[in-house]
N, C-alpha and C. Protein backbone atom coordinates (compact mmCIF):
# COMPACT_ATOMS: atom_id res chain seq x y z
N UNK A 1 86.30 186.31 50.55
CA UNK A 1 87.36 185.49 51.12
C UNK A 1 87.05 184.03 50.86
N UNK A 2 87.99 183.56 50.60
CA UNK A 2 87.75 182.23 50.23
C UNK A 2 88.56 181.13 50.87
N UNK A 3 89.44 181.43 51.73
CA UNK A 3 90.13 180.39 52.30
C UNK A 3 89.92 179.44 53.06
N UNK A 4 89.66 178.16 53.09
CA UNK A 4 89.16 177.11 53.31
C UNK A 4 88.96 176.83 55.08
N UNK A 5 90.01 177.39 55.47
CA UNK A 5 90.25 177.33 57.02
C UNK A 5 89.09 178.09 58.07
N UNK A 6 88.01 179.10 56.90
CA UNK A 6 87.11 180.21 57.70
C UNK A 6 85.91 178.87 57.23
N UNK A 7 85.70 177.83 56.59
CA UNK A 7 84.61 177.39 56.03
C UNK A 7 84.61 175.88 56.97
N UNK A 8 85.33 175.05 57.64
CA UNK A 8 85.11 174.13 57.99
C UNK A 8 83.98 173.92 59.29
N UNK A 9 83.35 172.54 59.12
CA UNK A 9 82.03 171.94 59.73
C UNK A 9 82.11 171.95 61.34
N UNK A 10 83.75 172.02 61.71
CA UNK A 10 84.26 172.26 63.11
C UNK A 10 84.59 173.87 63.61
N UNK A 11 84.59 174.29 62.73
CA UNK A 11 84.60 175.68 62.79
C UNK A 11 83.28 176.81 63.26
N UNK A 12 82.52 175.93 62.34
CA UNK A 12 80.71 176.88 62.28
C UNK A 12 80.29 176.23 63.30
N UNK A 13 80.53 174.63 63.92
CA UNK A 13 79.95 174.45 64.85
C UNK A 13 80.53 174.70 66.35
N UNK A 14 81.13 175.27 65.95
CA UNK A 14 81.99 175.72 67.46
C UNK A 14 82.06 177.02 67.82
N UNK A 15 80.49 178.15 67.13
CA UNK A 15 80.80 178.96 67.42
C UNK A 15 81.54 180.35 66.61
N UNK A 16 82.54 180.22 66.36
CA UNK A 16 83.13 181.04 65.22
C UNK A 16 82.47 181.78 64.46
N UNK A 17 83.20 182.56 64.06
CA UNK A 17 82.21 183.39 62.62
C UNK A 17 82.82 182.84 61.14
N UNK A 18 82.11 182.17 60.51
CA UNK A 18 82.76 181.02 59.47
C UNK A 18 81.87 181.54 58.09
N UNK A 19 82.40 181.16 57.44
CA UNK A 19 82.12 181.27 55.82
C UNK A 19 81.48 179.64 55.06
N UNK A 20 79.86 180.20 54.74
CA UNK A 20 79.60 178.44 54.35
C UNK A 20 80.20 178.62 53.31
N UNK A 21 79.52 177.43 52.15
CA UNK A 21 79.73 177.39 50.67
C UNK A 21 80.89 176.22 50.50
N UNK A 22 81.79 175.80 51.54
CA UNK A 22 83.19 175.20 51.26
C UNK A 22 82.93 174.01 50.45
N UNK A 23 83.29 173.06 50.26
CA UNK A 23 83.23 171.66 49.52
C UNK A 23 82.65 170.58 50.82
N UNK A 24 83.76 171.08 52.41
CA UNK A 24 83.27 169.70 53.15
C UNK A 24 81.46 170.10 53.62
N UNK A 25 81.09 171.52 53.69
CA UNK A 25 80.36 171.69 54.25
C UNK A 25 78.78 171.36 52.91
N UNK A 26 79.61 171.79 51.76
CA UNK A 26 78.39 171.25 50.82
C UNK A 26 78.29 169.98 50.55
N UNK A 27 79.35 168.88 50.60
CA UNK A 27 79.20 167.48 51.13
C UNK A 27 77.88 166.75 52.10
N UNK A 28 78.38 167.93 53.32
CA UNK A 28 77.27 167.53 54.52
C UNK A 28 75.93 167.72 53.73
N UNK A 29 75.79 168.98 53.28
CA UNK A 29 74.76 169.64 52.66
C UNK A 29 74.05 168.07 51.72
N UNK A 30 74.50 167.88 51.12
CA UNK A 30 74.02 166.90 49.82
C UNK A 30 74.02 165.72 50.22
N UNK A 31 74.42 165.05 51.87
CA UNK A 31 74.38 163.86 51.78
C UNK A 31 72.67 164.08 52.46
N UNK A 32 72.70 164.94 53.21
CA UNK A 32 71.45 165.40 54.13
C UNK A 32 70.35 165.74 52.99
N UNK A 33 70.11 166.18 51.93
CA UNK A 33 69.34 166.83 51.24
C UNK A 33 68.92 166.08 50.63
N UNK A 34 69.79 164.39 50.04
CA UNK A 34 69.04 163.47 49.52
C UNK A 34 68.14 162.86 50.42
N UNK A 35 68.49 162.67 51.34
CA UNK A 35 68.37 161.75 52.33
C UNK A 35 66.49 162.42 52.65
N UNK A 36 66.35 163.46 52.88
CA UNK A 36 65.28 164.53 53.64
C UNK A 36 64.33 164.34 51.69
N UNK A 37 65.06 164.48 50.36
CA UNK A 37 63.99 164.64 49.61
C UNK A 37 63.58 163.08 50.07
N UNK A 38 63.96 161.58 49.94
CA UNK A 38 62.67 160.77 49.91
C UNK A 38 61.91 161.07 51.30
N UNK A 39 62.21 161.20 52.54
CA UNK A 39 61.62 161.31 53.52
C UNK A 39 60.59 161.75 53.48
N UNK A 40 60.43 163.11 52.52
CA UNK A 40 59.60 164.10 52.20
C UNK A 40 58.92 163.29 51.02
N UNK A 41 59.50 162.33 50.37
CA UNK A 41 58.60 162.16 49.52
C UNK A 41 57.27 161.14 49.94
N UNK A 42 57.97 160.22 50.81
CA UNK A 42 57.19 159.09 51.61
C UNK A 42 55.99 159.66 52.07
N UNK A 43 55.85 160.46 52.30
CA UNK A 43 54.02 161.08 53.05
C UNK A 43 54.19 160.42 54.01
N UNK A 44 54.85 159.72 54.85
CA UNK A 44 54.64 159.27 56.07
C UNK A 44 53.91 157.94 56.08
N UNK A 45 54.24 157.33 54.81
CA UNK A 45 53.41 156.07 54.49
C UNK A 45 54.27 154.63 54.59
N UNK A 46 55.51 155.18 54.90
CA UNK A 46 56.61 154.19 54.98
C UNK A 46 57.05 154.20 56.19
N UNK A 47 56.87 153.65 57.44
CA UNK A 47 57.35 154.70 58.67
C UNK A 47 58.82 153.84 59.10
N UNK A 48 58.65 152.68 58.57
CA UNK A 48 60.32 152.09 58.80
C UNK A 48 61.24 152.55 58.23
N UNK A 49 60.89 153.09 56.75
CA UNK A 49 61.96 153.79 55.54
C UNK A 49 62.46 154.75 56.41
N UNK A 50 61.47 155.25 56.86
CA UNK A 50 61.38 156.79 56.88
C UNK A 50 62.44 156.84 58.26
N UNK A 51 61.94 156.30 59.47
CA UNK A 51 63.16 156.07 60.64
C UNK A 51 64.18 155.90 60.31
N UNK A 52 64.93 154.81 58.95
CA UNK A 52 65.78 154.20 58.63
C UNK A 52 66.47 155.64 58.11
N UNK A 53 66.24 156.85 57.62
CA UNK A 53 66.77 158.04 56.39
C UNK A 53 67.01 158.78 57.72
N UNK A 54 66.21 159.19 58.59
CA UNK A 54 66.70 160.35 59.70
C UNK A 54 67.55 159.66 60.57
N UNK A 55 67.85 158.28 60.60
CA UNK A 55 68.87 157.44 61.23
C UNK A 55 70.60 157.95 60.84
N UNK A 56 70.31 158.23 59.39
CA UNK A 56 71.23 158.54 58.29
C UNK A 56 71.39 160.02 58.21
N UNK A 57 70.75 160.87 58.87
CA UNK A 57 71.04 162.09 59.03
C UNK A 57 71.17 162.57 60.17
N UNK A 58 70.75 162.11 61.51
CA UNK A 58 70.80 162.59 62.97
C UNK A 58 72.10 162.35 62.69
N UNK A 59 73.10 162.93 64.20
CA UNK A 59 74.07 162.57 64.97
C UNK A 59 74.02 161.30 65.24
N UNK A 60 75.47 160.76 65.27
CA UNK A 60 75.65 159.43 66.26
C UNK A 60 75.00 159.43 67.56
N UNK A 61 74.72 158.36 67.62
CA UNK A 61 73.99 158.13 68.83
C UNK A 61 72.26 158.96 69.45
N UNK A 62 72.29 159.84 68.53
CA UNK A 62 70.70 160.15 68.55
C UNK A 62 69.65 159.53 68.69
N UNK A 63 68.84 159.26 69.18
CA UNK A 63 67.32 158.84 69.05
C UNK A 63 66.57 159.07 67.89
N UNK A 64 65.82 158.47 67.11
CA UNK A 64 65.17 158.59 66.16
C UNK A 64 63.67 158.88 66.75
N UNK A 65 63.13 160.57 66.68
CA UNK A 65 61.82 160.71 67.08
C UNK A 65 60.76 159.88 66.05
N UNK A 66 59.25 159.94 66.70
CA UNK A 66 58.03 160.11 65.55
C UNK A 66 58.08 161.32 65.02
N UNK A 67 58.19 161.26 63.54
CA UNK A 67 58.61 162.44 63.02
C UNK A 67 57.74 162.56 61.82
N UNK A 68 56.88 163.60 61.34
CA UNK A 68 55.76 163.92 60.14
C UNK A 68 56.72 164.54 59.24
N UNK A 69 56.81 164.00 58.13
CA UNK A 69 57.12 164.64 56.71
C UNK A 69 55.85 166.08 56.28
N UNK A 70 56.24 167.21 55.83
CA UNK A 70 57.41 167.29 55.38
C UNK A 70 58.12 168.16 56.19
N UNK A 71 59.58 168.25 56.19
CA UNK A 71 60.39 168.76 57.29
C UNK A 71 61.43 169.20 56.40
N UNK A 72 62.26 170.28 56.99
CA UNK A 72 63.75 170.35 56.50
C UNK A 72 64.62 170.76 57.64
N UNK A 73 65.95 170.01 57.73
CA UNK A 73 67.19 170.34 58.47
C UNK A 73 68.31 170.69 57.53
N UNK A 74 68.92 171.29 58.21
CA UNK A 74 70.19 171.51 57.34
C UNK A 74 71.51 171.37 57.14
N UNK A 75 71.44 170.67 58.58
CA UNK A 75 72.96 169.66 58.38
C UNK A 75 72.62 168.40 58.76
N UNK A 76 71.89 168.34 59.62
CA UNK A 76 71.45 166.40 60.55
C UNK A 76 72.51 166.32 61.59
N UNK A 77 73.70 166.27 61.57
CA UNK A 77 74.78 165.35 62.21
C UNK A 77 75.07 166.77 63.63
N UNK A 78 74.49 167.45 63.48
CA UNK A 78 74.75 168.53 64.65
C UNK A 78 73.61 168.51 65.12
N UNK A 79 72.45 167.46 65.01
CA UNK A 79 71.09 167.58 66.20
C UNK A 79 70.88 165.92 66.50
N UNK A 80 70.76 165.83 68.09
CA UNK A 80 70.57 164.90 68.88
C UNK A 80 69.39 165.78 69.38
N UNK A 81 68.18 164.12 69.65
CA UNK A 81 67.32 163.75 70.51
C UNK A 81 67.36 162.91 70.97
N UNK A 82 66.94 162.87 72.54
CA UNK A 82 66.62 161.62 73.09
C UNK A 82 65.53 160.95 73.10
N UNK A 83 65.67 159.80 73.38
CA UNK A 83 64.36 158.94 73.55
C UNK A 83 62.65 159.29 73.63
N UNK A 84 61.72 159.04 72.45
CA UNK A 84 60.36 158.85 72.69
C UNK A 84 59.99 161.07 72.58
N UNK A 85 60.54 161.37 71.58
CA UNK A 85 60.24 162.56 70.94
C UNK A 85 58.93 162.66 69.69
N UNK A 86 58.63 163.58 69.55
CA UNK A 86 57.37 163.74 68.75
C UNK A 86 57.79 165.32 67.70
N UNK A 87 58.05 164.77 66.39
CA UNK A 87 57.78 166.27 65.66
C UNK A 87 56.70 165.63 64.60
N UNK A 88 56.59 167.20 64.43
CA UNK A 88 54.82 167.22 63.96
C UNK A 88 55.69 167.85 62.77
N UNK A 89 54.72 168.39 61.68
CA UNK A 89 54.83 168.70 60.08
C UNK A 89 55.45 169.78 60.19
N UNK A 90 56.59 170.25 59.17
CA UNK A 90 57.01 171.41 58.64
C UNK A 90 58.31 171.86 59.69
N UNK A 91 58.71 171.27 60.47
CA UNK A 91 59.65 171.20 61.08
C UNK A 91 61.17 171.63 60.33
N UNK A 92 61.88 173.09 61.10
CA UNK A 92 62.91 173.31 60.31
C UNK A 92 63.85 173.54 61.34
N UNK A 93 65.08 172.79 61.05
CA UNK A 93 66.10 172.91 62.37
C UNK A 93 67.00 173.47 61.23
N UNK A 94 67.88 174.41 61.63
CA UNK A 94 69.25 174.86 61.11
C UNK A 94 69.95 174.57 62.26
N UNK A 95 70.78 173.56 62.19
CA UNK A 95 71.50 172.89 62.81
C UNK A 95 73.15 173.45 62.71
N UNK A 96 73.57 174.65 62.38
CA UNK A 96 75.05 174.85 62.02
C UNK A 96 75.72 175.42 63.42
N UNK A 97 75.06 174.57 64.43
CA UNK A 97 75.95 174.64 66.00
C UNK A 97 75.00 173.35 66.33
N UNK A 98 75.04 172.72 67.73
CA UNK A 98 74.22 171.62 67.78
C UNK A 98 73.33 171.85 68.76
N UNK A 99 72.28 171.70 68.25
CA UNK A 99 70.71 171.23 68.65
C UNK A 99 70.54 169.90 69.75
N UNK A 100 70.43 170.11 70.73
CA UNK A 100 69.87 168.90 71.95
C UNK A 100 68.72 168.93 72.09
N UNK A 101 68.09 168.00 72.01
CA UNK A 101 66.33 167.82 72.49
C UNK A 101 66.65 166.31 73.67
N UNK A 102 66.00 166.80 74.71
CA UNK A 102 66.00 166.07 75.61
C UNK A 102 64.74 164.96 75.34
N UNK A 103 64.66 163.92 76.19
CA UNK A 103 63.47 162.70 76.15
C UNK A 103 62.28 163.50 76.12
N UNK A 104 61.60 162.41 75.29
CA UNK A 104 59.99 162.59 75.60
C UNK A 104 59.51 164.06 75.27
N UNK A 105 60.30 165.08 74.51
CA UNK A 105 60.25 166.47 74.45
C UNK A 105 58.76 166.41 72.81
N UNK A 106 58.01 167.19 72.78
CA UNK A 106 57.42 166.96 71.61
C UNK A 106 56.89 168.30 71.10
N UNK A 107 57.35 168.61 69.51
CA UNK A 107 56.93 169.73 69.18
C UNK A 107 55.70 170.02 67.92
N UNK A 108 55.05 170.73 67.90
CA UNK A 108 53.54 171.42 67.08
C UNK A 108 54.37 171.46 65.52
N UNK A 109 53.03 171.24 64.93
CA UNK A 109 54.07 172.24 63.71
C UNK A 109 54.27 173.18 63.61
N UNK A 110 55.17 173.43 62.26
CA UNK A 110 55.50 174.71 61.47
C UNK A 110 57.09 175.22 62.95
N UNK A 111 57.41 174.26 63.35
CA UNK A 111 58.21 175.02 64.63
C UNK A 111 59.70 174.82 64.09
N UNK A 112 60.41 175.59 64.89
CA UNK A 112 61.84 176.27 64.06
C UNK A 112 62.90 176.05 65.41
N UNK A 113 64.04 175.86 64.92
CA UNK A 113 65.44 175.95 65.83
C UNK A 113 65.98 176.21 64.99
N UNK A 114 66.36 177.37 65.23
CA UNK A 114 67.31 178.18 64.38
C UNK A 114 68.50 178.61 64.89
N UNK A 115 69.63 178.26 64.94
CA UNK A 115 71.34 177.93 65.42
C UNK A 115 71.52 179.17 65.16
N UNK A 116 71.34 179.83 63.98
CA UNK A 116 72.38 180.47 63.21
C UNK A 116 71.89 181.92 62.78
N UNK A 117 72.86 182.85 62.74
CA UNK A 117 72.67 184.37 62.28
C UNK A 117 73.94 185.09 61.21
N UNK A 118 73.38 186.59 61.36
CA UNK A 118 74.25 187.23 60.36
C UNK A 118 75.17 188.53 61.12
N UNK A 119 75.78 188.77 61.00
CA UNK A 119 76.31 190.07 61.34
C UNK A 119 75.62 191.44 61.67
N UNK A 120 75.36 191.90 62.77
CA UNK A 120 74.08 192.74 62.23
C UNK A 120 74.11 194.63 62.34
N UNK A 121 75.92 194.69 63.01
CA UNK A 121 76.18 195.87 63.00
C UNK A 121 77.31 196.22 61.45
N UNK A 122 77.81 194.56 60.96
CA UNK A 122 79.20 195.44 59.89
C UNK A 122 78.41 194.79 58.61
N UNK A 123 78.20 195.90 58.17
CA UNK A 123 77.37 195.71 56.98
C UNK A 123 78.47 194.40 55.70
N UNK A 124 79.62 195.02 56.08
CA UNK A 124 80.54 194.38 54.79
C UNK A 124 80.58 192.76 55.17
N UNK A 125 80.84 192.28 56.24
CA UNK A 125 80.41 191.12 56.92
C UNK A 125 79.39 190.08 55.97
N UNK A 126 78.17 190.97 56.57
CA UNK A 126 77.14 190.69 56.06
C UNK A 126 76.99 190.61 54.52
N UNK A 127 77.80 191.53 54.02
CA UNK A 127 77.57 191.29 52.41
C UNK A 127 78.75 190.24 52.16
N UNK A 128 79.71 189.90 52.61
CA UNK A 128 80.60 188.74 52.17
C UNK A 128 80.31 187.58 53.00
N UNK A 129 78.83 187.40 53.64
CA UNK A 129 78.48 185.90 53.58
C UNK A 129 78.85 185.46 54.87
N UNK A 130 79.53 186.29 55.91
CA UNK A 130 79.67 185.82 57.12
C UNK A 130 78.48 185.28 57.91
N UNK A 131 78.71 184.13 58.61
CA UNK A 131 77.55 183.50 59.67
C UNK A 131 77.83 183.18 60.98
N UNK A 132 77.53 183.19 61.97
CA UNK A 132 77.71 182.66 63.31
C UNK A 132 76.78 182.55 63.45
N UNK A 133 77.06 180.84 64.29
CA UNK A 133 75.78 179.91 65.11
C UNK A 133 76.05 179.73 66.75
N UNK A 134 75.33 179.70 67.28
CA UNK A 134 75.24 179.39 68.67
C UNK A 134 74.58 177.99 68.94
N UNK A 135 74.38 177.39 69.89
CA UNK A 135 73.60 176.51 70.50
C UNK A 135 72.65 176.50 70.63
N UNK A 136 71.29 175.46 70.58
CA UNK A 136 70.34 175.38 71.05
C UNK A 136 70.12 174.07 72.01
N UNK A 137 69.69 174.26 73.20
CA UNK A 137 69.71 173.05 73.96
C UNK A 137 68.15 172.86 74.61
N UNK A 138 67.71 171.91 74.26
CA UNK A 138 66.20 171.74 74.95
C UNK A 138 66.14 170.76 75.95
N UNK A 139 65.30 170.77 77.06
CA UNK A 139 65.11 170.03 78.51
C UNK A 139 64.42 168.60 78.10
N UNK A 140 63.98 167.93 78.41
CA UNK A 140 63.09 166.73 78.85
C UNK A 140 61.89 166.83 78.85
N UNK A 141 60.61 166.36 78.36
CA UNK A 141 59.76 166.54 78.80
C UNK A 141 58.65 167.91 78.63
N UNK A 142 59.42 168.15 77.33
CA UNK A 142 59.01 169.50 77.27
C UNK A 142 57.67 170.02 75.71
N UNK A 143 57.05 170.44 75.78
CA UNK A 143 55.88 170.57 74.15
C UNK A 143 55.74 172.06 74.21
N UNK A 144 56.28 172.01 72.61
CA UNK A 144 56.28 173.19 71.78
C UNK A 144 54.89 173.65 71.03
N UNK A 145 54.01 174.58 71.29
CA UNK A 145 52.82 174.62 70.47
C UNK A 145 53.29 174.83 68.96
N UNK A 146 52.26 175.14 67.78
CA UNK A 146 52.67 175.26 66.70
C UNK A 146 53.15 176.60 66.30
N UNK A 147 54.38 176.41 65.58
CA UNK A 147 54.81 178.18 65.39
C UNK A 147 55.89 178.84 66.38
N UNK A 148 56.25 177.81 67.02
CA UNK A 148 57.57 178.05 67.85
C UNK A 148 58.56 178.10 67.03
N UNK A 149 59.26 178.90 67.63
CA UNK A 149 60.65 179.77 66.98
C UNK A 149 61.51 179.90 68.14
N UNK A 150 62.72 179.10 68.11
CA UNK A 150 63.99 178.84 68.92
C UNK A 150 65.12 179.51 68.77
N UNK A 151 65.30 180.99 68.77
CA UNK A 151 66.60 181.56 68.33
C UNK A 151 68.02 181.10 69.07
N UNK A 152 69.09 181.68 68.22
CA UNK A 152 70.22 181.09 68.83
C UNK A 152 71.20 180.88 69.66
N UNK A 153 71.64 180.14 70.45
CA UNK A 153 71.88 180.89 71.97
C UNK A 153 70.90 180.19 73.06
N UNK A 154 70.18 179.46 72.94
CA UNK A 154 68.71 179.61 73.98
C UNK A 154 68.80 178.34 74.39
N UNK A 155 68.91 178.11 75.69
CA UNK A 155 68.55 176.40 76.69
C UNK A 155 67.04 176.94 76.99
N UNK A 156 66.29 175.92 76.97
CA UNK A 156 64.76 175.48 77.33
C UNK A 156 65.02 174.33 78.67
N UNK A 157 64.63 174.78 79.86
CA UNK A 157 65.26 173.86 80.99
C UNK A 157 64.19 172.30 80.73
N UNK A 158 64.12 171.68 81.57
CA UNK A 158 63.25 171.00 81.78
C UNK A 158 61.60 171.09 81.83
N UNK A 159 60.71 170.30 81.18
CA UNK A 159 58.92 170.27 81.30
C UNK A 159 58.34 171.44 81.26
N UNK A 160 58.75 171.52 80.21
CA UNK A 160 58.10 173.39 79.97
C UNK A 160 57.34 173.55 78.79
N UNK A 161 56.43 174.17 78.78
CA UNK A 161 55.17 174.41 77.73
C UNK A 161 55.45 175.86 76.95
N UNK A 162 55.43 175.64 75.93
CA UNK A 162 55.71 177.32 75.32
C UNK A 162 54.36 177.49 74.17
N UNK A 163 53.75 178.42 74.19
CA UNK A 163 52.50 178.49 73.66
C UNK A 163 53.01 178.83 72.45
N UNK A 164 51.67 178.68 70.84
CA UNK A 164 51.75 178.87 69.84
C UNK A 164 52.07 180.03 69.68
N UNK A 165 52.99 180.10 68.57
CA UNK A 165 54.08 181.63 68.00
C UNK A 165 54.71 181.94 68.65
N UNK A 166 55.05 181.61 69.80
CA UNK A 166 55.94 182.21 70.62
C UNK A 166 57.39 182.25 69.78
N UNK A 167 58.46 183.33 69.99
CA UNK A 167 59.55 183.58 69.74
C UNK A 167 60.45 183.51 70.85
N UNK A 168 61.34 182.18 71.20
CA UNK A 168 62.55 182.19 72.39
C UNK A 168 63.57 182.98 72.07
N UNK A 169 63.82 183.53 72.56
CA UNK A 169 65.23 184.71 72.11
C UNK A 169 66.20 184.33 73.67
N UNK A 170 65.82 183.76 74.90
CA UNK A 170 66.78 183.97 76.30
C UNK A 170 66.21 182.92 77.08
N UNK A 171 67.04 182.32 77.81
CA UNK A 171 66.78 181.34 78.39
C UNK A 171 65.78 180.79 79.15
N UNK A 172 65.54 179.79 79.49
CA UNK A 172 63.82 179.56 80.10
C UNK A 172 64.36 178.37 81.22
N UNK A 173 63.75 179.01 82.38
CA UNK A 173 64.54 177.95 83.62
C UNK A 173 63.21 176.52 83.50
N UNK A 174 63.32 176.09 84.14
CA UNK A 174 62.31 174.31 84.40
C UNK A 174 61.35 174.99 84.50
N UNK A 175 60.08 173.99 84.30
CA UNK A 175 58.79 173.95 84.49
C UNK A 175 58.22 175.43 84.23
N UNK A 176 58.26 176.00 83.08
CA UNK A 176 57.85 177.45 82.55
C UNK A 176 56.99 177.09 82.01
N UNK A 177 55.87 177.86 81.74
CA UNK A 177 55.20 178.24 81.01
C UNK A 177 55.32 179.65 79.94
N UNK A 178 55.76 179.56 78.87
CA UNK A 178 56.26 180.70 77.88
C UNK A 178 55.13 180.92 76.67
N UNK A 179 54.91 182.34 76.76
CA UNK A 179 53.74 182.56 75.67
C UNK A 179 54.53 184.44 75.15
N UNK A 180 54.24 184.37 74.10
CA UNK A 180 54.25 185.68 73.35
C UNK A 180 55.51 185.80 72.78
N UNK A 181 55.67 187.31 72.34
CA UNK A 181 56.79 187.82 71.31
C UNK A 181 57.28 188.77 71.60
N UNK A 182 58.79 188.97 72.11
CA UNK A 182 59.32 187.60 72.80
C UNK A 182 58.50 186.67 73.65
N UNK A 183 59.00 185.67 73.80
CA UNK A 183 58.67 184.90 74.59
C UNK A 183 59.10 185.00 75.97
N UNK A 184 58.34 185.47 76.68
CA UNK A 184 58.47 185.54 77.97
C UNK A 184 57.65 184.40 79.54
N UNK A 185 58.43 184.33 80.13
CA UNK A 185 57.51 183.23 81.27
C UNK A 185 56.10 184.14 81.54
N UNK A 186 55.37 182.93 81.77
CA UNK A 186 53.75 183.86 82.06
C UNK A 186 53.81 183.30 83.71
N UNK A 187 54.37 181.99 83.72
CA UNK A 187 53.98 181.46 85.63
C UNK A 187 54.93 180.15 85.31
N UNK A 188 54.69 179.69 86.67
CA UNK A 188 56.08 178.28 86.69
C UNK A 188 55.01 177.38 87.22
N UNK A 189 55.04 176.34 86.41
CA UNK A 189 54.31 175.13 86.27
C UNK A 189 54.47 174.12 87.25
N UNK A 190 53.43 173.87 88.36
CA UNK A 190 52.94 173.10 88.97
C UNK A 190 52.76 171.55 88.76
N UNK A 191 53.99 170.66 88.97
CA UNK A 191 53.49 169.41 88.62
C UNK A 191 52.57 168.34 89.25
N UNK A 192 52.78 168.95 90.41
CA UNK A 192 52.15 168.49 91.93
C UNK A 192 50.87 168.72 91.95
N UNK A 193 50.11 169.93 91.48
CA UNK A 193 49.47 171.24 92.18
C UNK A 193 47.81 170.13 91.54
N UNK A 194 46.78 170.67 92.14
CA UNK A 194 44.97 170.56 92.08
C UNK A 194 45.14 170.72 90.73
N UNK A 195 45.44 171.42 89.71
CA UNK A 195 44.72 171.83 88.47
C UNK A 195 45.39 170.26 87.21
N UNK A 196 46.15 169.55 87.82
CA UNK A 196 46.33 168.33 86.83
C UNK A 196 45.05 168.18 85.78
N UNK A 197 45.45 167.69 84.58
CA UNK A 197 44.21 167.81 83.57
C UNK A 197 43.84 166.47 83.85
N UNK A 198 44.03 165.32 84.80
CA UNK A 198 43.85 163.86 85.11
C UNK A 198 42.62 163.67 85.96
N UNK A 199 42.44 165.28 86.30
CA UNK A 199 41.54 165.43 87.24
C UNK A 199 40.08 165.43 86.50
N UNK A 200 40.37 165.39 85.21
CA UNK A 200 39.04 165.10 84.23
C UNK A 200 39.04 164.30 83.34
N UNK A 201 39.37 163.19 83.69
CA UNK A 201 39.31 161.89 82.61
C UNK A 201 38.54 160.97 83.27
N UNK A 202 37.76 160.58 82.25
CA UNK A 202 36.52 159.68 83.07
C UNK A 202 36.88 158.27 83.02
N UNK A 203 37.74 157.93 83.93
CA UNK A 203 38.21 156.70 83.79
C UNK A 203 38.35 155.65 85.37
């Protein structure tokens, strides 16, 4: 199928079951892909360039995190962060619904938000290229170990820790602690509580 009306950038991000490949959506594709090769090429040795290119690919009004090359996104203009964020190396957002990262949120490498899927009961679907994306929305305050994987569909509430490899597949209320595959809560995080790690700094 090829009709232009199943392929638009308002379409895939809203949910729908849409058809990539179109012209506006390989537009997005190629303004984002230049933009991410110098980023990637900089080694992180340019750090004004480098703010200045993901400026040019976030959403309006986004925050520009500290961000390690090398990374790939795949649209830009469907992921907002707020203020004083941290991504680490190898960072891959598929952005084809929109991605929220709340303040101060900071993630490990090799970590993933992944919007988007395939059909997974109609085989013919699946062989003519159909996709649907969902949402990903992340809390405030929150650090991803390395090897996090954000499937699609999934809010991360507020100040929550999710341990290395973990796989999010369902929602995670405030102050969690999330470890394993799936990712499931292990206990709810104490901000108040005796075990603060402040309690051992020799200062």
């Amino acid at each position: 199928m090829s009709d232009p009306k199943y392929s638009t950038f308002e379409r895939m991000s809203s949910g729908q079951w849409y058809l990539p490949g179109s012209e506006e959506l390989e537009a997005i594709h190629t303004h984002t892909r230049k933009r991410l090769r110098e980023f990637n090429a900089l080694g992180n040795l340019d750090l004004d360039r480098a703010e200045a290119l993901l400026g040019e690919i976030l959403a309006d009004g986004s925050a520009v995190p500290e961000w390690w090359a090398p990374t790939q996104v795949e649209y830009g203009r469907n992921t907002t962060f707020g203020e004083g964020c941290f991504v680490n190396v190898n960072m891959v957002i598929l952005d084809c619904a929109p991605v929220t990262v709340g303040a101060r949120t900071m993630f490990g490498p090799n970590c993933e938000l992944i919007t988007v899927g395939h059909p997974v009961n109609d085989l013919q679907m699946r062989r003519d290229g159909w996709e649907q994306a969902r949402p990903i929305t992340i809390g405030e305050d929150c650090w991803f170990g390395s090897r996090v994987s954000v499937m699609p569909g999934v809010r991360v509430g507020d100040r929550c820790v999710v341990g290395a490899g973990a796989v999010i597949t369902k929602d995670v209320p405030d102050d969690s602690l999330v470890m394993g595959v799936p990712g499931r809560v292990v206990r709810t995080l104490n901000q108040e509580g005796d075990a603060l790690e402040r309690e051992e700094l020799d200062v």
